[in-house]
C-alpha atoms as a PDB file:
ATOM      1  CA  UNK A   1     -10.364 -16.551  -3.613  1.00  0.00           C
ATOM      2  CA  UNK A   2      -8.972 -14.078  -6.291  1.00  0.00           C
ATOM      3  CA  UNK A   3      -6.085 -11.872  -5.435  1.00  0.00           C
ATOM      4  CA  UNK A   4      -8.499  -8.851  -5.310  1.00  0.00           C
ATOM      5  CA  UNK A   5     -11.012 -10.199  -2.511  1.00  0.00           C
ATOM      6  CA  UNK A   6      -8.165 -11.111   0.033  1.00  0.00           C
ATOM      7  CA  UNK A   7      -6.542  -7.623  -0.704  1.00  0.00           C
ATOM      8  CA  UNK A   8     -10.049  -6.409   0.695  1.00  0.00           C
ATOM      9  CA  UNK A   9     -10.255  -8.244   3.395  1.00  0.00           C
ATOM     10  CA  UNK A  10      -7.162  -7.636   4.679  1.00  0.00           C
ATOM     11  CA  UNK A  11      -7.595  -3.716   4.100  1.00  0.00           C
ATOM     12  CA  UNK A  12     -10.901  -3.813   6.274  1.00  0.00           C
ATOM     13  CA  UNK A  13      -9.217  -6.078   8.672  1.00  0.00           C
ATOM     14  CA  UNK A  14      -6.446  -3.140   8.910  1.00  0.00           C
ATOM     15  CA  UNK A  15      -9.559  -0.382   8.999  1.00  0.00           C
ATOM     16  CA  UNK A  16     -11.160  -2.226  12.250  1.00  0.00           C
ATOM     17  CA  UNK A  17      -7.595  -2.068  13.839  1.00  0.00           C
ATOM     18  CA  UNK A  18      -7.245   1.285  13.371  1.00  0.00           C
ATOM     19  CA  UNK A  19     -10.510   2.152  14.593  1.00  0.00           C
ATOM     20  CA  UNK A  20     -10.035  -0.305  17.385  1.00  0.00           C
ATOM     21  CA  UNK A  21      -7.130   1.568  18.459  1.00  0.00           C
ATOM     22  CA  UNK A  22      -9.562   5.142  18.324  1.00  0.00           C
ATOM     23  CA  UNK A  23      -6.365   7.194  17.385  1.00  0.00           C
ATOM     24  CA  UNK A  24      -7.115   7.620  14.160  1.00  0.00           C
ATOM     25  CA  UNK A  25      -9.751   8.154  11.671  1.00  0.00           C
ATOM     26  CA  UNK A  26      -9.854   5.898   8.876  1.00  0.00           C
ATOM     27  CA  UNK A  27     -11.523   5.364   5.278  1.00  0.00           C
ATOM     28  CA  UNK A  28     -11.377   2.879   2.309  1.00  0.00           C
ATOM     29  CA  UNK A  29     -11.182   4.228  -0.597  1.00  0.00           C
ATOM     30  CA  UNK A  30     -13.100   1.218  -2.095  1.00  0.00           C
ATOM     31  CA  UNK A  31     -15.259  -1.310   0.001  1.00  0.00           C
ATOM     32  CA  UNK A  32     -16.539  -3.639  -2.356  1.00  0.00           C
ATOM     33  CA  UNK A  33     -15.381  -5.166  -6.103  1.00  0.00           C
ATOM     34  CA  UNK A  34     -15.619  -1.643  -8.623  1.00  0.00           C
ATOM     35  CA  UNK A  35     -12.859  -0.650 -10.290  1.00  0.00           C
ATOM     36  CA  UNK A  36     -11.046   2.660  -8.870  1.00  0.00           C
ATOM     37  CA  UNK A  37      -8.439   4.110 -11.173  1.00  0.00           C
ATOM     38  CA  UNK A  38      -4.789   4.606  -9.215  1.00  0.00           C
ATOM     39  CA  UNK A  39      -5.521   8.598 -10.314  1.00  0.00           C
ATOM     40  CA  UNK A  40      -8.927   8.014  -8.293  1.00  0.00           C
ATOM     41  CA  UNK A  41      -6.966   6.819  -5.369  1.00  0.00           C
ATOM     42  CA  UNK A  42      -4.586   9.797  -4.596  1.00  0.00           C
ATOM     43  CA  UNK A  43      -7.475  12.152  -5.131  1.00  0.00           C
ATOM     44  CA  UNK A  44     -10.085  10.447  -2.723  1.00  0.00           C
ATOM     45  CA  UNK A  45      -6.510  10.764  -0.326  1.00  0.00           C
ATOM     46  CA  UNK A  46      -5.978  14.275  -0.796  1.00  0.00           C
ATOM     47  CA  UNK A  47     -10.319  15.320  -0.691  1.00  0.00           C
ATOM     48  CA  UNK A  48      -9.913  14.109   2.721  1.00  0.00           C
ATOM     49  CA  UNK A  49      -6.904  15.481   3.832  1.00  0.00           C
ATOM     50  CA  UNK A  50      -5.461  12.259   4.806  1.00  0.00           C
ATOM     51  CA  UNK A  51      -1.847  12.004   6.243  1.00  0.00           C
ATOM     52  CA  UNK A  52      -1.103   8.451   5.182  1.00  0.00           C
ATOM     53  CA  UNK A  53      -2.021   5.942   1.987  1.00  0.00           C
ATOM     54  CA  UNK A  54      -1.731   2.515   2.299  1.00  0.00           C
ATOM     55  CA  UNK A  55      -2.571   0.334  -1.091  1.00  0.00           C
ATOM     56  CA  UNK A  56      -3.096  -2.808  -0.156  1.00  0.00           C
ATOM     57  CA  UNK A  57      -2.169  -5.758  -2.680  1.00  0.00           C
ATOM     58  CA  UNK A  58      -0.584  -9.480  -2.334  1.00  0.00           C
ATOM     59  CA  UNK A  59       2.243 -10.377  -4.485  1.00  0.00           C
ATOM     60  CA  UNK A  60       2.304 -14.179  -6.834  1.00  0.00           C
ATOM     61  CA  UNK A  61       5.034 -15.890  -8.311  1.00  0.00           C
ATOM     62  CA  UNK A  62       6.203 -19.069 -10.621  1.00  0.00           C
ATOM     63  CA  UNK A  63       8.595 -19.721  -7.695  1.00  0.00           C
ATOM     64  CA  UNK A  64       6.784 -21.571  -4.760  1.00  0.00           C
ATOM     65  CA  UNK A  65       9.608 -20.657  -2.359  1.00  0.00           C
ATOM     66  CA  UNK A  66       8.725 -17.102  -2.434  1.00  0.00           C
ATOM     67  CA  UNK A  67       7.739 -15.539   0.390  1.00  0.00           C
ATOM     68  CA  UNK A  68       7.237 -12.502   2.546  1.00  0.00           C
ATOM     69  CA  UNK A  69       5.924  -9.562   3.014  1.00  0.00           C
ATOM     70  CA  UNK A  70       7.199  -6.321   1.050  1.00  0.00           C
ATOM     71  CA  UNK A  71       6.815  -2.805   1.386  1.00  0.00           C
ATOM     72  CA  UNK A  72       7.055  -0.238  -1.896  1.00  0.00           C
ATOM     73  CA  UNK A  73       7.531   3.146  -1.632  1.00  0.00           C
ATOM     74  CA  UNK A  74       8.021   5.957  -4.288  1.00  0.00           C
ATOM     75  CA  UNK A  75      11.267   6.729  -6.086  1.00  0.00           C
ATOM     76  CA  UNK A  76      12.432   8.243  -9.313  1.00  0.00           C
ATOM     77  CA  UNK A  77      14.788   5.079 -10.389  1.00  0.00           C
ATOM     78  CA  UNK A  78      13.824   1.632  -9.123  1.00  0.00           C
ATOM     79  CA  UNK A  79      15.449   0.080  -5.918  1.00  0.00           C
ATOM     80  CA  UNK A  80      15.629  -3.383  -8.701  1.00  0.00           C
ATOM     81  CA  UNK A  81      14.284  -4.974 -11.609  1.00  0.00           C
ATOM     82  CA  UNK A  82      12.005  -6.574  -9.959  1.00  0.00           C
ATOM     83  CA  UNK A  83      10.219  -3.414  -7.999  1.00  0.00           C
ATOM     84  CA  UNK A  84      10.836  -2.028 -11.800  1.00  0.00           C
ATOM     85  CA  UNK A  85       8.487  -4.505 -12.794  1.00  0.00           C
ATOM     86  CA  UNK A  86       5.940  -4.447 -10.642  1.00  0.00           C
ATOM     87  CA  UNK A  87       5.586  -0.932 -11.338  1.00  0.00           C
ATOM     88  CA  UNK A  88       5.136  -1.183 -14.581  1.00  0.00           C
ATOM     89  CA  UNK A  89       2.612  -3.775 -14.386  1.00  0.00           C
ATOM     90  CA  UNK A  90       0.794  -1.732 -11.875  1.00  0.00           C
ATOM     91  CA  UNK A  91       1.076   0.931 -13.734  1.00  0.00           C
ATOM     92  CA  UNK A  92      -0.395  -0.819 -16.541  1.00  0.00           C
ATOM     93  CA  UNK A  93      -3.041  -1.480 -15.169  1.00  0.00           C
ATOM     94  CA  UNK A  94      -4.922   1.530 -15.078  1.00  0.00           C
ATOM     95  CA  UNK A  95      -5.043   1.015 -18.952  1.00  0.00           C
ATOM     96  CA  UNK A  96      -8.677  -1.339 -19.095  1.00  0.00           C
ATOM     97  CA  UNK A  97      -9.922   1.109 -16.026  1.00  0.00           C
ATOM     98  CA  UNK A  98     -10.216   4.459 -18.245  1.00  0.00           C
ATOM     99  CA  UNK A  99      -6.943   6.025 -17.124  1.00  0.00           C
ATOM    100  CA  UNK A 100      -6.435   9.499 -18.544  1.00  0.00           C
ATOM    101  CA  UNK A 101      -2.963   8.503 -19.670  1.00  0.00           C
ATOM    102  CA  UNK A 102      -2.598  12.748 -20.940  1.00  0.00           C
ATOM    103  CA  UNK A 103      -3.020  13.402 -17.101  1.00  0.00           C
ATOM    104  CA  UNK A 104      -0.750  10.947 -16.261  1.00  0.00           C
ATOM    105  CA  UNK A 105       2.171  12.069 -18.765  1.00  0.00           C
ATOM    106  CA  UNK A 106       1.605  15.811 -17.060  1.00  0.00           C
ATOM    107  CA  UNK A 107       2.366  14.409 -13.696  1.00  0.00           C
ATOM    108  CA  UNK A 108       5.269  12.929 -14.076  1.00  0.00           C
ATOM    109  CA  UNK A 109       7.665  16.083 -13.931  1.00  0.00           C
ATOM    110  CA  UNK A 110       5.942  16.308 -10.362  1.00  0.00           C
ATOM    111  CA  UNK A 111       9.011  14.169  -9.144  1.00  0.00           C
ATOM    112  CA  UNK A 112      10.954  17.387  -9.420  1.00  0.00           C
ATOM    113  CA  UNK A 113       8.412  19.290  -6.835  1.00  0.00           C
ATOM    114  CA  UNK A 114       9.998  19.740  -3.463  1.00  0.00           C
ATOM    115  CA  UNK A 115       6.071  18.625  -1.977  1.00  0.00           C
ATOM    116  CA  UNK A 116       6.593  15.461  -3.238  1.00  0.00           C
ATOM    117  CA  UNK A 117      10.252  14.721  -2.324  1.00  0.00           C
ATOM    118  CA  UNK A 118       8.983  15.432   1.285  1.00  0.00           C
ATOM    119  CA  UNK A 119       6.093  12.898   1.176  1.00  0.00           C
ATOM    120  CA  UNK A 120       8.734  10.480  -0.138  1.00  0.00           C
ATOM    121  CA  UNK A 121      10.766  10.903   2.286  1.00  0.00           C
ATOM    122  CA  UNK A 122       7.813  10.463   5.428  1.00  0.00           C
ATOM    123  CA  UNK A 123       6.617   7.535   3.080  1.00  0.00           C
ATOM    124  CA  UNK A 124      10.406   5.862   3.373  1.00  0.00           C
ATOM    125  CA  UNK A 125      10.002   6.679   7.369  1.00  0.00           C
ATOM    126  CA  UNK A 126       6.678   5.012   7.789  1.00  0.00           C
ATOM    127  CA  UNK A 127       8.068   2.222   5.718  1.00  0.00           C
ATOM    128  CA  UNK A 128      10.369   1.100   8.164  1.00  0.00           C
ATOM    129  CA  UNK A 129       7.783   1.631  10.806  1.00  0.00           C
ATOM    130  CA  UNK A 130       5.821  -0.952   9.230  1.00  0.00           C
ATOM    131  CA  UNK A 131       8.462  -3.352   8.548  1.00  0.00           C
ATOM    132  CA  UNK A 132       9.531  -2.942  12.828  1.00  0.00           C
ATOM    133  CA  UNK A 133       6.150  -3.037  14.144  1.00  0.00           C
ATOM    134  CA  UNK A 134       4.286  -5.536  11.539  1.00  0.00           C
ATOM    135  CA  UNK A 135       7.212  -8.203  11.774  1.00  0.00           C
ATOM    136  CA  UNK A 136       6.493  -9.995  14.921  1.00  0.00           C
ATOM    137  CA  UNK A 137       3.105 -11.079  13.438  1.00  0.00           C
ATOM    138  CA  UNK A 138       4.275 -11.630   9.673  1.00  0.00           C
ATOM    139  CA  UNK A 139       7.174 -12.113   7.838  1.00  0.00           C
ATOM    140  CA  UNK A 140       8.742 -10.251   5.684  1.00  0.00           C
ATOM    141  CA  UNK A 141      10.950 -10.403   2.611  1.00  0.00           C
ATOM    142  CA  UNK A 142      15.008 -10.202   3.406  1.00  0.00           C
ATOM    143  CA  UNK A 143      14.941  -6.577   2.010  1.00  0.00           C
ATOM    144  CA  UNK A 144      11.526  -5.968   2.819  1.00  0.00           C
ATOM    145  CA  UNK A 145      11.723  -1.625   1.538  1.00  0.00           C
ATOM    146  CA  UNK A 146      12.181  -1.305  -2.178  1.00  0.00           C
ATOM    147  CA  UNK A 147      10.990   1.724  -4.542  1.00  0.00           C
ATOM    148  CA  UNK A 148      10.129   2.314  -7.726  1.00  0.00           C
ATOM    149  CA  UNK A 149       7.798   4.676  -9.750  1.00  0.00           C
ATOM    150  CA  UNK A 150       4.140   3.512  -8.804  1.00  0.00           C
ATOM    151  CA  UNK A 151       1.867   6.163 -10.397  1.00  0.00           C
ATOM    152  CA  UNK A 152      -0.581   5.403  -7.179  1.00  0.00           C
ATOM    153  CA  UNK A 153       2.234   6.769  -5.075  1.00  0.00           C
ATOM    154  CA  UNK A 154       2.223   9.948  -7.030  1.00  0.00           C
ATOM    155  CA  UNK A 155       0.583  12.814  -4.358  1.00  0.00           C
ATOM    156  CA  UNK A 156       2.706  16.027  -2.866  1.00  0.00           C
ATOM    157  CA  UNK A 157       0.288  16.083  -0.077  1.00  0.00           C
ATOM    158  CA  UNK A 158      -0.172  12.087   1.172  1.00  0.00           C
ATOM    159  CA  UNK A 159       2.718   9.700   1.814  1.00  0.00           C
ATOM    160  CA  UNK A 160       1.773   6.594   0.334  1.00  0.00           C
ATOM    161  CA  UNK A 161       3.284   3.002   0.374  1.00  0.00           C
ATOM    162  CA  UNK A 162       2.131   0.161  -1.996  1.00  0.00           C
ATOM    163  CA  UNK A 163       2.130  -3.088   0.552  1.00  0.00           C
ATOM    164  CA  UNK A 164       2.328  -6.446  -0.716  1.00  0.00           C
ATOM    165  CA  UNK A 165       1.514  -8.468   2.223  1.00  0.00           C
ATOM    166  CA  UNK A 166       2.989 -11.832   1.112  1.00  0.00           C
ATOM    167  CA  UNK A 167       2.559 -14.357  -2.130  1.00  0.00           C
ATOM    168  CA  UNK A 168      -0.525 -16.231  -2.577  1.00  0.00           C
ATOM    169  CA  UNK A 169       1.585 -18.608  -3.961  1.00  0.00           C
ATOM    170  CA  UNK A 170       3.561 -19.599  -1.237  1.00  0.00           C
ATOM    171  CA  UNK A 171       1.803 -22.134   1.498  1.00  0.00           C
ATOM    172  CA  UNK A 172       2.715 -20.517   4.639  1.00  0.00           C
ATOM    173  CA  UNK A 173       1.874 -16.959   3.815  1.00  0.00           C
ATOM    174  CA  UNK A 174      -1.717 -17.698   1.737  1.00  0.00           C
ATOM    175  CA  UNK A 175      -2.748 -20.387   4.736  1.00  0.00           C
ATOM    176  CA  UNK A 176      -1.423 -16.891   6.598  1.00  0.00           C
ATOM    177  CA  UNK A 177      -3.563 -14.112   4.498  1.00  0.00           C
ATOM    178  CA  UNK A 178      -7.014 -16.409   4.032  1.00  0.00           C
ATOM    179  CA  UNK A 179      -6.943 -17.196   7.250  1.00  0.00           C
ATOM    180  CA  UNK A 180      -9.569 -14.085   9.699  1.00  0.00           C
ATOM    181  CA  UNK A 181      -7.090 -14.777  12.303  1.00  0.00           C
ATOM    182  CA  UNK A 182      -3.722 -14.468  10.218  1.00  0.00           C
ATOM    183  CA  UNK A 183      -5.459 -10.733   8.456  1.00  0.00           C
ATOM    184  CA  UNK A 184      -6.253  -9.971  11.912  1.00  0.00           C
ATOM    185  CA  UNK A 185      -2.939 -10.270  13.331  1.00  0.00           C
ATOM    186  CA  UNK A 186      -1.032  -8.831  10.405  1.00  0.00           C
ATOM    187  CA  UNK A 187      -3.541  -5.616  10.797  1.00  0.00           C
ATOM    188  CA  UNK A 188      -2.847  -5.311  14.188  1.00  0.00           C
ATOM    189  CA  UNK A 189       0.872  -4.659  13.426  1.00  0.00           C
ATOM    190  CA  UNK A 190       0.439  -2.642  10.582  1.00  0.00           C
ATOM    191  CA  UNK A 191      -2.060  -0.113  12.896  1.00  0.00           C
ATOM    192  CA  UNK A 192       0.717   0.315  15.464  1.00  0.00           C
ATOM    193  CA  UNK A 193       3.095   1.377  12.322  1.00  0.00           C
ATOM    194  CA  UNK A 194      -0.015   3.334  11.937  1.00  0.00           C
ATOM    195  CA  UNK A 195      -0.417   4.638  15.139  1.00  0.00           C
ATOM    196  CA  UNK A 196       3.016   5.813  15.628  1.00  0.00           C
ATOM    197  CA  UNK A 197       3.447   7.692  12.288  1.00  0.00           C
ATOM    198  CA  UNK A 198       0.651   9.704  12.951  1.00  0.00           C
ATOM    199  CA  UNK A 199       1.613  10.430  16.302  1.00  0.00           C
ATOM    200  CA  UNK A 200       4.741  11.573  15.166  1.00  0.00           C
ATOM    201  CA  UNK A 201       3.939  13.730  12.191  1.00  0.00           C
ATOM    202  CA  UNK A 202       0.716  15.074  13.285  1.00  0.00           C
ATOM    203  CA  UNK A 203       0.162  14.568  16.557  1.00  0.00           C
ATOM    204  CA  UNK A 204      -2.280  11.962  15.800  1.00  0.00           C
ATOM    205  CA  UNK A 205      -6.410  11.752  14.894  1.00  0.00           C
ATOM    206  CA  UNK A 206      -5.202  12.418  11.077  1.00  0.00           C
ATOM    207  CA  UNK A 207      -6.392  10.158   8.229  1.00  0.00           C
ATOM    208  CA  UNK A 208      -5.397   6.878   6.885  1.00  0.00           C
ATOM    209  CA  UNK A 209      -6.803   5.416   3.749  1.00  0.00           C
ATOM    210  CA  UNK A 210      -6.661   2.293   2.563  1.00  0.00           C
ATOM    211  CA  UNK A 211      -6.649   1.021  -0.425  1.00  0.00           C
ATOM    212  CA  UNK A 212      -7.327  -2.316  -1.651  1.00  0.00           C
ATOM    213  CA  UNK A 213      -6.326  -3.158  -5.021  1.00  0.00           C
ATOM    214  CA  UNK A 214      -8.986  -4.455  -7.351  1.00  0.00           C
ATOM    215  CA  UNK A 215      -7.933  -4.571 -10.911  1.00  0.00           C
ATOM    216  CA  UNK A 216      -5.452  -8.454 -10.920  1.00  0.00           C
ATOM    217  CA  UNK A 217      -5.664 -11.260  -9.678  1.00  0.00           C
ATOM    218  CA  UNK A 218      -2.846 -14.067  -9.633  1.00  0.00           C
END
């Protein structure tokens, strides 16, 4: 399976969690194989007024041993070279889709705007959320939070993380992520991260979206 079908499985496998757990109310912002620009995805976030983003992808690599989940959240300077990257080819991606890369270049001062700065910082809270409550049924990287400037992570009003749920390339983690029973699991802890945050910053029934990539594959 490419990279782009297991992202979307897992991402419904997280929506029937969430819905399972009736706490909060939940959308996709795609459900089958179209292209959504990563502009497309804030908005569709914001329209709904939803109080969390979660873009779903799964990471590769020309290193077997690599392994882990890993979760991104937004940042003016990247944690590393290698969340630097990964922007960048994220990023990048938007460039076969129709991006409106004149939109793009008059977002970026939005850093600056206090909005933002506090979506960041709930975004860097639910981050560690995931990472405590998703553990026990997946592992994750050694330093599992890093940041970097993913345009998708770019709305004032939604915090947003960019989750790479493991590498395709290892053994253990794709027999993990193609397995019903290993998405299942790993959406399970990701709705109590869910579950919680909401709770906590809205008293719960709020929004989550999320979003499965569908522009790469490994």
């Amino acid at each position: 399976p490419r990279e782009k079908e297991v992202a979307l499985g897992l991402a419904r496998a997280i929506r029937e969690a969430l819905l399972l757990s009736g706490r909060a109310r939940v959308a996709l912002t795609r459900d089958d194989d179209r292209f959504l620009s990563l502009a497309e995805r804030s908005r569709i976030a914001e329209r709904l007024g939803a109080a969390l983003l979660i873009s779903v992808h799964l990471d590769s690599s020309a290193e077997p041993t690599a392994s882990g989940a890993t979760v991104y959240t937004l940042a003016d300077v990247a944690s590393d070279r290698a969340a630097a990257r990964l922007a960048r080819r994220e990023n990048g991606a938007d460039g076969t889709g129709g991006h409106d890369r004149g939109a793009d270049a008059a977002v970026a001062p939005i850093l600056l705007d206090l909005s933002l700065r506090e979506a960041m910082e709930r975004a860097a809270r639910f981050a560690g959320l995931l990472r405590r409550e998703a553990a026990p049924f997946a592992p994750f990287r050694a330093d599992p939070h890093r940041f970097a400037a993913f345009r998708v992570l770019r709305s004032p009003d939604v915090p947003a993380v960019l989750l790479e749920a493991g590498y395709l390339t290892n053994a253990g983690d794709g027999a993990r992520l193609l397995s019903p029973s290993g998405q299942e699991r790993f959406a399970l802890g990701v709705a109590r991260a869910v579950d919680i945050h909401l709770a906590r910053e809205r008293g719960g029934g709020a929004a989550a979206l999320a979003s499965a990539q569908d522009h790469r594959s490994p």
